[in-house]
C-alpha atoms as a PDB file:
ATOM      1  CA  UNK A   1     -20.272   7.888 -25.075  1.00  0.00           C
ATOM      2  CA  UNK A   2     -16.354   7.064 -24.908  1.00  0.00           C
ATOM      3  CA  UNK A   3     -17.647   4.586 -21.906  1.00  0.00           C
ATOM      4  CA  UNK A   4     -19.691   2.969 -23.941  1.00  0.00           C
ATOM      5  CA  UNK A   5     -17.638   2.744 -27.066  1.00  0.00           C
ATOM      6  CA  UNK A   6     -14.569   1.359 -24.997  1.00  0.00           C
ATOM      7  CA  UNK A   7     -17.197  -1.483 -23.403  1.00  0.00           C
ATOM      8  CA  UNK A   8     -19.001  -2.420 -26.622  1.00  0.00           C
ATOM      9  CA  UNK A   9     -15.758  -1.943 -29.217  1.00  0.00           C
ATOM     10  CA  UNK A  10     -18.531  -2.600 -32.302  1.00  0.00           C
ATOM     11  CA  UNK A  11     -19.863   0.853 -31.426  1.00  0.00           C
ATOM     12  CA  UNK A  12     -16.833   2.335 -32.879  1.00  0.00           C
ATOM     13  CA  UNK A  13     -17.218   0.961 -36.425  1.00  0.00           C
ATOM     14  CA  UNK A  14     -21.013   3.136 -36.413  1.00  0.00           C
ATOM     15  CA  UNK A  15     -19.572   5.889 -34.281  1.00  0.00           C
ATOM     16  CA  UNK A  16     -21.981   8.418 -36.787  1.00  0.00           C
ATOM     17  CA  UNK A  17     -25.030   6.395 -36.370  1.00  0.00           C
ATOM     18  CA  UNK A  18     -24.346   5.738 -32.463  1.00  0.00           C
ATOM     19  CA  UNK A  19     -23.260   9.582 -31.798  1.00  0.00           C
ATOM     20  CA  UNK A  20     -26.616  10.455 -33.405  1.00  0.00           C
ATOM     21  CA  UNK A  21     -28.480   8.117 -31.540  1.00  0.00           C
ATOM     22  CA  UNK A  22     -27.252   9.474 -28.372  1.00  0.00           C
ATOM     23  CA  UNK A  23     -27.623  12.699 -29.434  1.00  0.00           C
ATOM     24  CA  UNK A  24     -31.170  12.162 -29.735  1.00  0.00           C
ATOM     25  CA  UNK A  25     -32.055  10.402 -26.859  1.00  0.00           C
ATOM     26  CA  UNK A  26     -30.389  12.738 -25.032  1.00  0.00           C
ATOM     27  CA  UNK A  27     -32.383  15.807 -26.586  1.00  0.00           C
ATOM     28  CA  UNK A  28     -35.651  13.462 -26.106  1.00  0.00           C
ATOM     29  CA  UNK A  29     -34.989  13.116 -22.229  1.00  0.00           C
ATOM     30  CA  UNK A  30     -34.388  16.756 -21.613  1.00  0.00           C
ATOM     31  CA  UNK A  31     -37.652  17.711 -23.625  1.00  0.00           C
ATOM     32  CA  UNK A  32     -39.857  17.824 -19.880  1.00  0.00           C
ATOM     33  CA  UNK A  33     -37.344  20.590 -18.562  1.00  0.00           C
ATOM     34  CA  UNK A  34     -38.600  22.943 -21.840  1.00  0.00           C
ATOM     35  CA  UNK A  35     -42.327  22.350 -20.144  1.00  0.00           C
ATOM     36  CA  UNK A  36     -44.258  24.746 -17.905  1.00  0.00           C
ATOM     37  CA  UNK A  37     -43.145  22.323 -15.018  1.00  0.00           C
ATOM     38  CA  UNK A  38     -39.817  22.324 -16.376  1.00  0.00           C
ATOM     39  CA  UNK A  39     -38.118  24.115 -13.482  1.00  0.00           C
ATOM     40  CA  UNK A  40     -39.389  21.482 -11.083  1.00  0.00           C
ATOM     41  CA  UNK A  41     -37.524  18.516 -13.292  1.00  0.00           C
ATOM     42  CA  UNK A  42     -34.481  20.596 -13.138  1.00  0.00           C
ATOM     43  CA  UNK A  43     -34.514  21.133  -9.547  1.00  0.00           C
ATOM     44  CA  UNK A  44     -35.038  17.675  -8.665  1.00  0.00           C
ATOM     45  CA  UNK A  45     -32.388  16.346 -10.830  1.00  0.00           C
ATOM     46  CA  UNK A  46     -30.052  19.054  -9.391  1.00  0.00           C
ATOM     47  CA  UNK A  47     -30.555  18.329  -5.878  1.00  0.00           C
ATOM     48  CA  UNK A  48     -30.583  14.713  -6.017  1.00  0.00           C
ATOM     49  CA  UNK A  49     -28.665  13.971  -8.964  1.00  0.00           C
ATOM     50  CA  UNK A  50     -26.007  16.436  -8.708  1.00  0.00           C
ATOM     51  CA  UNK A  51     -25.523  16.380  -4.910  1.00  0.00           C
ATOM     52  CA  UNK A  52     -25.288  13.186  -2.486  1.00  0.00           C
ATOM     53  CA  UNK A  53     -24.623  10.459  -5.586  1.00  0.00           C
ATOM     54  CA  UNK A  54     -21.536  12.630  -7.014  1.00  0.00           C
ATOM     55  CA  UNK A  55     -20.283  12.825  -3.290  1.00  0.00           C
ATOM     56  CA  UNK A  56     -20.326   9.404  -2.465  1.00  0.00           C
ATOM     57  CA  UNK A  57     -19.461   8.265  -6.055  1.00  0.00           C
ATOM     58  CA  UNK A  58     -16.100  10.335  -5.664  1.00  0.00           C
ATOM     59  CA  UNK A  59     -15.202   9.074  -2.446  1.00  0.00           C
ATOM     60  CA  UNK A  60     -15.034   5.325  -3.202  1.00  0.00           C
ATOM     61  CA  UNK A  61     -13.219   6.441  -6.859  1.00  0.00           C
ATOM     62  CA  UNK A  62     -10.367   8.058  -4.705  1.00  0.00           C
ATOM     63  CA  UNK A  63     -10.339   4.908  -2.799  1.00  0.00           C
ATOM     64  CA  UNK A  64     -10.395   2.734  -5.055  1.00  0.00           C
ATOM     65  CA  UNK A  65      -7.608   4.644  -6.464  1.00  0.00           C
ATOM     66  CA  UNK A  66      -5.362   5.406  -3.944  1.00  0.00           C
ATOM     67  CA  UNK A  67      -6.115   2.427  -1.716  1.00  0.00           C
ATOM     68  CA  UNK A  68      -6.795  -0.415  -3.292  1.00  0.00           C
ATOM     69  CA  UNK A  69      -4.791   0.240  -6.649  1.00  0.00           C
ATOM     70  CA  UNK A  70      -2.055   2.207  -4.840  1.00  0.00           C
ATOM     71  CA  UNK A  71      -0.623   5.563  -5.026  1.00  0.00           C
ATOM     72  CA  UNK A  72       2.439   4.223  -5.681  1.00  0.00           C
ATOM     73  CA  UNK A  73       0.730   2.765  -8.987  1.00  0.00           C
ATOM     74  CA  UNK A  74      -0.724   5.867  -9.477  1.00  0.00           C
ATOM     75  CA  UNK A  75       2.658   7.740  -9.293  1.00  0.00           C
ATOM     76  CA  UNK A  76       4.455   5.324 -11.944  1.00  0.00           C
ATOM     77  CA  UNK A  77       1.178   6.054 -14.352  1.00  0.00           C
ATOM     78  CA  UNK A  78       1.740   9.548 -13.828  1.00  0.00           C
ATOM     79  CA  UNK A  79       5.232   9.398 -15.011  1.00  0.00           C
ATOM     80  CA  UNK A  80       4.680   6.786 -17.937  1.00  0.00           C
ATOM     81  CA  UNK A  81       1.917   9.952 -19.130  1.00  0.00           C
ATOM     82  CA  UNK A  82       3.508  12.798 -17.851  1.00  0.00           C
ATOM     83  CA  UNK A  83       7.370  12.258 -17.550  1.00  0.00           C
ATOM     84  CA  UNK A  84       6.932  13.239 -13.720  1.00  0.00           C
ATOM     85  CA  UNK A  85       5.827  11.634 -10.482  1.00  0.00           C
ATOM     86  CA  UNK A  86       3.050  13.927  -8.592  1.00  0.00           C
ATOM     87  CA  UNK A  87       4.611  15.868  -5.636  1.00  0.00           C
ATOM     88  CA  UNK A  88       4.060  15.209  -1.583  1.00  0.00           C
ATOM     89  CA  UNK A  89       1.500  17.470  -1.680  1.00  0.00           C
ATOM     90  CA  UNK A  90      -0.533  16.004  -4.039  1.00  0.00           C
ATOM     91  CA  UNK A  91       0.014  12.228  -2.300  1.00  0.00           C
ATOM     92  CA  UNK A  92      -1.254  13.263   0.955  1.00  0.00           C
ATOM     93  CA  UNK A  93      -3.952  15.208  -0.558  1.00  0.00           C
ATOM     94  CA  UNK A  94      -5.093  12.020  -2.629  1.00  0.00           C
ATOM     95  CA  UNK A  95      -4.582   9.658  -0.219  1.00  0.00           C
ATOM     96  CA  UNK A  96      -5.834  11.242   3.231  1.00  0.00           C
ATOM     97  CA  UNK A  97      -7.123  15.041   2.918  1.00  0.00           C
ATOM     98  CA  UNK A  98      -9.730  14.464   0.048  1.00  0.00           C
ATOM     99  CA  UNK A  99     -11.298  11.465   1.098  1.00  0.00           C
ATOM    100  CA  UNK A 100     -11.856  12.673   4.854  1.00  0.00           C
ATOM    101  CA  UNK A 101     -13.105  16.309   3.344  1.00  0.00           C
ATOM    102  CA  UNK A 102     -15.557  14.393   0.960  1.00  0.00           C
ATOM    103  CA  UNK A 103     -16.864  12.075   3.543  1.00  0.00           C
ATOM    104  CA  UNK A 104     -16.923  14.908   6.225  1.00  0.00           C
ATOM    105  CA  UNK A 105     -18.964  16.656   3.681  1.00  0.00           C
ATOM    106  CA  UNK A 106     -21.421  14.106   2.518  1.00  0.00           C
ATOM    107  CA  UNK A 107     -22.445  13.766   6.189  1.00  0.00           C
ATOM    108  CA  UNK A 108     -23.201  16.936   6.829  1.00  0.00           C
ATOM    109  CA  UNK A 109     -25.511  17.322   3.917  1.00  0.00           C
ATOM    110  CA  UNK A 110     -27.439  14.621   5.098  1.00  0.00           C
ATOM    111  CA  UNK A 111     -27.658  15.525   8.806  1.00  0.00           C
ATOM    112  CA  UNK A 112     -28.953  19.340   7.466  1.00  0.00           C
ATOM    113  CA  UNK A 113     -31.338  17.736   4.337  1.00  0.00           C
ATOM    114  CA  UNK A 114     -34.409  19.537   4.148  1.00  0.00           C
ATOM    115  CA  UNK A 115     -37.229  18.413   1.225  1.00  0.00           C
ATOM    116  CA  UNK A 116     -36.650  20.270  -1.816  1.00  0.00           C
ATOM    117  CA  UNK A 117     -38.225  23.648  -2.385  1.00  0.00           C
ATOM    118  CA  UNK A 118     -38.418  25.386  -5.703  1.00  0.00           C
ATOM    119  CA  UNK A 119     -39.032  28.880  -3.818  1.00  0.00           C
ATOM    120  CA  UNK A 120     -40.210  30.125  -0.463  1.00  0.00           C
ATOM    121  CA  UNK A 121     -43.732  28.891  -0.974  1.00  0.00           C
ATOM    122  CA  UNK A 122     -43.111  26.573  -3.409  1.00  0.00           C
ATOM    123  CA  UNK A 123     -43.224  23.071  -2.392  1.00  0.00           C
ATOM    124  CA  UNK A 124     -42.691  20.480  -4.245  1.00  0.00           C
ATOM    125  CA  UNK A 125     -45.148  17.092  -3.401  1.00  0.00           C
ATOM    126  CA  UNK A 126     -44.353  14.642  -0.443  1.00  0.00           C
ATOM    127  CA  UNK A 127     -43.804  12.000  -3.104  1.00  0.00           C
ATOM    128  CA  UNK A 128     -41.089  14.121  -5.552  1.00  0.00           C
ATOM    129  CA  UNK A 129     -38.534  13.245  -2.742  1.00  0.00           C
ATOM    130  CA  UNK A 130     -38.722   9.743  -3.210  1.00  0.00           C
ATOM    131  CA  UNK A 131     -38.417   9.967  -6.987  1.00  0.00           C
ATOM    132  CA  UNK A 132     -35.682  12.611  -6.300  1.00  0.00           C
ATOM    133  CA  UNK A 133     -33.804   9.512  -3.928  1.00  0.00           C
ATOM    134  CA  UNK A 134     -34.375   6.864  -6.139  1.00  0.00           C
ATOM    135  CA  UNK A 135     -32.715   9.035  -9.150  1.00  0.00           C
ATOM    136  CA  UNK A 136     -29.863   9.402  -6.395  1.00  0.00           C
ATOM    137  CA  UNK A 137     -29.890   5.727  -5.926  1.00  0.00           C
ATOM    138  CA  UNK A 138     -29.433   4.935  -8.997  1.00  0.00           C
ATOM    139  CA  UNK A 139     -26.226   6.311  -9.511  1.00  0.00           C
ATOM    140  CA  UNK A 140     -25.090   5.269  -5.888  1.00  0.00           C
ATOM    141  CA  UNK A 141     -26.189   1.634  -6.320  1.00  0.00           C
ATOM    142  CA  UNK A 142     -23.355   1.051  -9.284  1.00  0.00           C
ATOM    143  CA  UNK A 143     -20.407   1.290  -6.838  1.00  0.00           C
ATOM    144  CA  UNK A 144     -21.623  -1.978  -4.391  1.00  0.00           C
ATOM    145  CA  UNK A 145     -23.558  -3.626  -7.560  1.00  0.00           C
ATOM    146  CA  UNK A 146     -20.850  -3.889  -9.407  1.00  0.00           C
ATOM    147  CA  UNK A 147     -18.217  -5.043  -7.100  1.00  0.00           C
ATOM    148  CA  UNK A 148     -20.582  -7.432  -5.668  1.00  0.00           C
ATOM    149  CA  UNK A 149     -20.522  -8.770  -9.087  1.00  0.00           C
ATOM    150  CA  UNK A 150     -16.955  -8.564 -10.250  1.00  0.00           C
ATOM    151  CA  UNK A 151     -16.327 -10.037  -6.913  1.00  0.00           C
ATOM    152  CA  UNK A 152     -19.001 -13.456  -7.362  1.00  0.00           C
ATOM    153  CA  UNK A 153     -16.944 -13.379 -10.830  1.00  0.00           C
ATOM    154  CA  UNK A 154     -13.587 -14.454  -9.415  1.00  0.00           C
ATOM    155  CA  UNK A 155     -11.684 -17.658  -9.313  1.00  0.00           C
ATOM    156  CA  UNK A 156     -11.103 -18.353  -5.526  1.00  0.00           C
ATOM    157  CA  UNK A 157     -12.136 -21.147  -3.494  1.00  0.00           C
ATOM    158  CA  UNK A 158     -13.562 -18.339  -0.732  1.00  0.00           C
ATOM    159  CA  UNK A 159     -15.022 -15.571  -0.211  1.00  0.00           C
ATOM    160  CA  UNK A 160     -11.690 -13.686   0.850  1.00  0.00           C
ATOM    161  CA  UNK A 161      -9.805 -14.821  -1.777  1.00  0.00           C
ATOM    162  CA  UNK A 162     -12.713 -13.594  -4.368  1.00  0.00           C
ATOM    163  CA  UNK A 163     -12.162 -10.535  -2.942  1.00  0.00           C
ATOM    164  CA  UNK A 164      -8.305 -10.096  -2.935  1.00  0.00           C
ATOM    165  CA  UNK A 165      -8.604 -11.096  -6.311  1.00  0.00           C
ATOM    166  CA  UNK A 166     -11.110  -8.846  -7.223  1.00  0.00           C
ATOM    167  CA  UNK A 167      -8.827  -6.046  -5.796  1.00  0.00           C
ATOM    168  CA  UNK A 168      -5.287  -7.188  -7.488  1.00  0.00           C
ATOM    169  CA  UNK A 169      -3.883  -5.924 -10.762  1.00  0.00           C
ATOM    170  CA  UNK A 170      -4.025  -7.785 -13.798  1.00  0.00           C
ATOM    171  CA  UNK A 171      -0.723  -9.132 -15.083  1.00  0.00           C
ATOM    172  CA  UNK A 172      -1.230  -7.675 -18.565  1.00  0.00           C
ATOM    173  CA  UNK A 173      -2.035  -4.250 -17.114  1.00  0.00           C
ATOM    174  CA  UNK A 174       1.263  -3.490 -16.674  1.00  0.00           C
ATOM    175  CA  UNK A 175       2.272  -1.343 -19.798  1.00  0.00           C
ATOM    176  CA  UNK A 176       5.288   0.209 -18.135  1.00  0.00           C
ATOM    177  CA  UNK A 177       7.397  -2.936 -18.882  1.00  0.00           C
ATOM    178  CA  UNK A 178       7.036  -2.406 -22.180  1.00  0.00           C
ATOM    179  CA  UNK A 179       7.220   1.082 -22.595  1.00  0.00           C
ATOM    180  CA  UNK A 180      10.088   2.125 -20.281  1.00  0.00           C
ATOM    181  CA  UNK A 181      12.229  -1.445 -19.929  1.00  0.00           C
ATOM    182  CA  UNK A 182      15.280   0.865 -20.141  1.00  0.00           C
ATOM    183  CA  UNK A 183      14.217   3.821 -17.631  1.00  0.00           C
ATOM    184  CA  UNK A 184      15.368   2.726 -14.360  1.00  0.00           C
ATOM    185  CA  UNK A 185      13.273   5.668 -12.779  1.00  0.00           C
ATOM    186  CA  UNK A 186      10.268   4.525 -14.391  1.00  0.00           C
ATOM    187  CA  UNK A 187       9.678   0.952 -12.437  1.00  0.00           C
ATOM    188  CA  UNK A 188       7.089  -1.617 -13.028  1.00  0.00           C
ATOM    189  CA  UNK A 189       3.789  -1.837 -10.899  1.00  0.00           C
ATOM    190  CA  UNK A 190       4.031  -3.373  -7.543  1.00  0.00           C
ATOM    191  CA  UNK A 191       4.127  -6.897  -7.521  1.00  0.00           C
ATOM    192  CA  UNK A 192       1.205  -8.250  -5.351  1.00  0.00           C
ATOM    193  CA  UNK A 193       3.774 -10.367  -3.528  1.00  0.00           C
ATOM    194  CA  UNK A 194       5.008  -7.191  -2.142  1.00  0.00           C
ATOM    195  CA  UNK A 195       2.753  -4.884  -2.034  1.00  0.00           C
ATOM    196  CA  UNK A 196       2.346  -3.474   1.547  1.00  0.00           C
ATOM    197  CA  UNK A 197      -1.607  -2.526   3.016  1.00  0.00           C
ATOM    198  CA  UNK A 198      -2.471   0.970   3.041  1.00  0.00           C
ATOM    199  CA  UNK A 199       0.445   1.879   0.636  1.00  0.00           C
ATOM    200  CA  UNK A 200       0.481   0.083  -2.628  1.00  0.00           C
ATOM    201  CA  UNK A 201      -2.720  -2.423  -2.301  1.00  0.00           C
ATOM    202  CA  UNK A 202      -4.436  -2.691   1.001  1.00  0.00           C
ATOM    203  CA  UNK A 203      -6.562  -5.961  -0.118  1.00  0.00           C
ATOM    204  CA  UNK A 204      -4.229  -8.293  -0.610  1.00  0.00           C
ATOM    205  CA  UNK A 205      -3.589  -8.753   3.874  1.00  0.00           C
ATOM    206  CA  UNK A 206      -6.414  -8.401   5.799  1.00  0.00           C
END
């Protein structure tokens, strides 16, 4: 709901109304998991909603984050909230151990997937998988949809530059100036004209 409230700010002035919307819709879509065949619907969504989409979804968000935004970013965010700057050990877990585990993970459960079975000699039919795979894919397809799009959105004479700029800071994101213009410790975001690949924003030298 907060995703949706922050996107479409006019949500917020019928939070009540919207809340109990959602609530609803939310009760009306989980009504076929209270059937006889309930157990089936829960299994698929398990498997395939639960499994390969939130593996894949959380490798490109630490990616994103830690590549293309910048730890370094990351670090000065963590001390405008926090007051501290994450430790070494956190950094190289961010930046190199988590990605390669999650990736390293996600292909393994695809080179052992097996169709779903509710029990033993229970099997669920041939064409539950697909519906099981398109429910994955629609969580998966967000990531490339969307940065196809806020890609085609940018101002840029090419295709490269549409995506550098689709991968740099905005000016105005930079809240730190504001905030802690006297705390020497507590420096502004990198400026693009600096940043370095692989270390504060990888996209902006190919």
């Amino acid at each position: 709901m907060s995703s949706l409230t922050d996107q479409f700010p006019p949500l917020r002035r019928n939070k009540f109304y919207f809340t109990l919307g959602f609530c609803i819709f939310c009760f009306l879509v989980a009504l076929p998991s209270t059937t006889h065949g309930g157990q089936y619907v829960w299994g698929l969504m398990d498997k395939y909603g639960g499994d390969f989409a939130v593996l894949l979804i959380a490798f490109f968000e630490i990616i994103a984050l830690m590549w293309i935004y910048g730890f370094r970013n990351f670090s000065q965010d963590i001390y405008a909230m926090l007051g501290h700057k994450p430790g070494i050990y956190w950094i190289v877990t961010w930046v190199a151990i988590a990605p390669i585990l999650i990736i390293l993970v996600f292909i393994a459960a695809m080179f052992f997937y097996k169709p779903l079975v509710l029990e033993p000699d229970v099997y669920y039919p041939p064409w539950s998988d697909g519906v099981g795979w398109l429910l994955a894919l629609l969580s998966m397809i967000q990531i490339p949809l969307w940065a196809i799009i806020m890609t085609l959105l940018q101002k840029g004479d090419t295709l490269l530059d549409k995506i550098k700029m689709a991968c740099t800071k905005n000016d105005h994101f930079d809240h730190r100036l504001r905030k802690h213009e006297h705390d020497t410790d507590a420096v502004a975001m990198v400026p693009t004209t600096k940043m370095t690949p692989g270390y504060d924003n990888p996209s902006i030298k190919f």
